[in-house]
Protein backbone atom coordinates (compact mmCIF):
# COMPACT_ATOMS: atom_id res chain seq x y z
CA UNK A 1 28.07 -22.01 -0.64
CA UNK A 2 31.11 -23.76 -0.50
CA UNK A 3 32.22 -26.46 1.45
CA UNK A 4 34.13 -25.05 4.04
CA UNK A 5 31.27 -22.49 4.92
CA UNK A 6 28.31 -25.51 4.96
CA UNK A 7 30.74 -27.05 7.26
CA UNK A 8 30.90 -24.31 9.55
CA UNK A 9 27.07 -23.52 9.07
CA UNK A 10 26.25 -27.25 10.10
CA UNK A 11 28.88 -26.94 13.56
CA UNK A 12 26.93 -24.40 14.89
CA UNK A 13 23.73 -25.87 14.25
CA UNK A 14 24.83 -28.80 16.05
CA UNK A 15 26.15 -26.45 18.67
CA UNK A 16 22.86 -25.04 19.11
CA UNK A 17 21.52 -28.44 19.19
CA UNK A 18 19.07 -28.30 16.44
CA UNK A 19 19.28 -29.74 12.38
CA UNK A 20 20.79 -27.65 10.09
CA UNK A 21 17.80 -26.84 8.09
CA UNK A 22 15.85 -25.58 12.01
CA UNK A 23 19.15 -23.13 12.26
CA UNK A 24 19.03 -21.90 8.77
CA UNK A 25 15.25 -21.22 9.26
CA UNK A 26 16.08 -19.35 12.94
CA UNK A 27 19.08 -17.48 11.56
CA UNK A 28 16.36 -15.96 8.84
CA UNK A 29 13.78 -15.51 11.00
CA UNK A 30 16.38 -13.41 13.05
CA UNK A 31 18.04 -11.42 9.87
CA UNK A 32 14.42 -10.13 8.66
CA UNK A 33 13.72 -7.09 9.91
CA UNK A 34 11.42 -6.38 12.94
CA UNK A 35 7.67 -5.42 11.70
CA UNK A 36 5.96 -4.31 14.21
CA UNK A 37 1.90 -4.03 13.86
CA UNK A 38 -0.15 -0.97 14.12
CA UNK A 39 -2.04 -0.47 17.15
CA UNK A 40 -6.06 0.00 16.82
CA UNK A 41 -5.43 3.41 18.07
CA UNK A 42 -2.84 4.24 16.00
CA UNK A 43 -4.55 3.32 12.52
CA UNK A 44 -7.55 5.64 13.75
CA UNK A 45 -5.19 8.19 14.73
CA UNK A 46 -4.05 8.06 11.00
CA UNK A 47 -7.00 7.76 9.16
CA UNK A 48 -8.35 10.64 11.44
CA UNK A 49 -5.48 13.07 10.28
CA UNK A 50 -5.84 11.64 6.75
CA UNK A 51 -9.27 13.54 7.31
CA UNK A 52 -8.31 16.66 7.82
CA UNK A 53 -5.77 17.69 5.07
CA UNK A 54 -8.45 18.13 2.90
CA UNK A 55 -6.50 16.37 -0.27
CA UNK A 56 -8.87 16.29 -3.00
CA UNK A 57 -9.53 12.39 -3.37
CA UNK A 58 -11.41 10.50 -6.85
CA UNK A 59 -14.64 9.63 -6.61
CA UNK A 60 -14.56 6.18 -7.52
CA UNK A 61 -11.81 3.51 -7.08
CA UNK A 62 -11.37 3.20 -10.92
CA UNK A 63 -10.66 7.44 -11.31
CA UNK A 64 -8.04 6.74 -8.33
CA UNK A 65 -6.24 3.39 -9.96
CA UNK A 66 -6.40 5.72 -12.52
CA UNK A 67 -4.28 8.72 -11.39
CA UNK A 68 -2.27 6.50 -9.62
CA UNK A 69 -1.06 4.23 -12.42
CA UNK A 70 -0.97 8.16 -14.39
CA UNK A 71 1.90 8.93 -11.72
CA UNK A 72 3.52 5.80 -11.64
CA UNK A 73 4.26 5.50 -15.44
CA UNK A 74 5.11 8.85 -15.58
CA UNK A 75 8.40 8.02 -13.49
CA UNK A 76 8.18 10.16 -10.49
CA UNK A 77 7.42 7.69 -7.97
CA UNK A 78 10.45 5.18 -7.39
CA UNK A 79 9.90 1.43 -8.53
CA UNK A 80 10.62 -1.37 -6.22
């Protein structure tokens, strides 16, 4: 950042009456997006419609890292 935009950065954290490096960390907090957490309820509800689609599912943990790393390298799921 240049110098005229740490100036302006540290005015308004002086402003706000706080060090530059709290309003950096409050201006982030504020930028990240909102995650709310899932409800009790609502992670039964899922799991309880996960039951009933009847999706054929691995029998062991290593068939399903299996399949899943299958689909991944095969480039139809999108990479992050």
């Amino acid at each position: 950042m240049d110098e005229e935009e740490w100036q302006a950065n540290a005015d308004a954290a002086r402003d706000a009456g706080l060090t530059l490096s709290e309003w950096v960390r409050q201006v982030m907090r504020q930028a990240r997006p909102h995650r709310r957490r899932k409800s009790r309820g609502e992670i039964l509800g899922v799991l309880e419609w996960t039951a009933t689609i009847n999706a054929p599912v691995p029998d062991t943990v290593e068939e399903m890292n299996a399949e899943i790393e299958t689909g991944y390298l095969s480039g139809k799921w999108p990479r992050g």
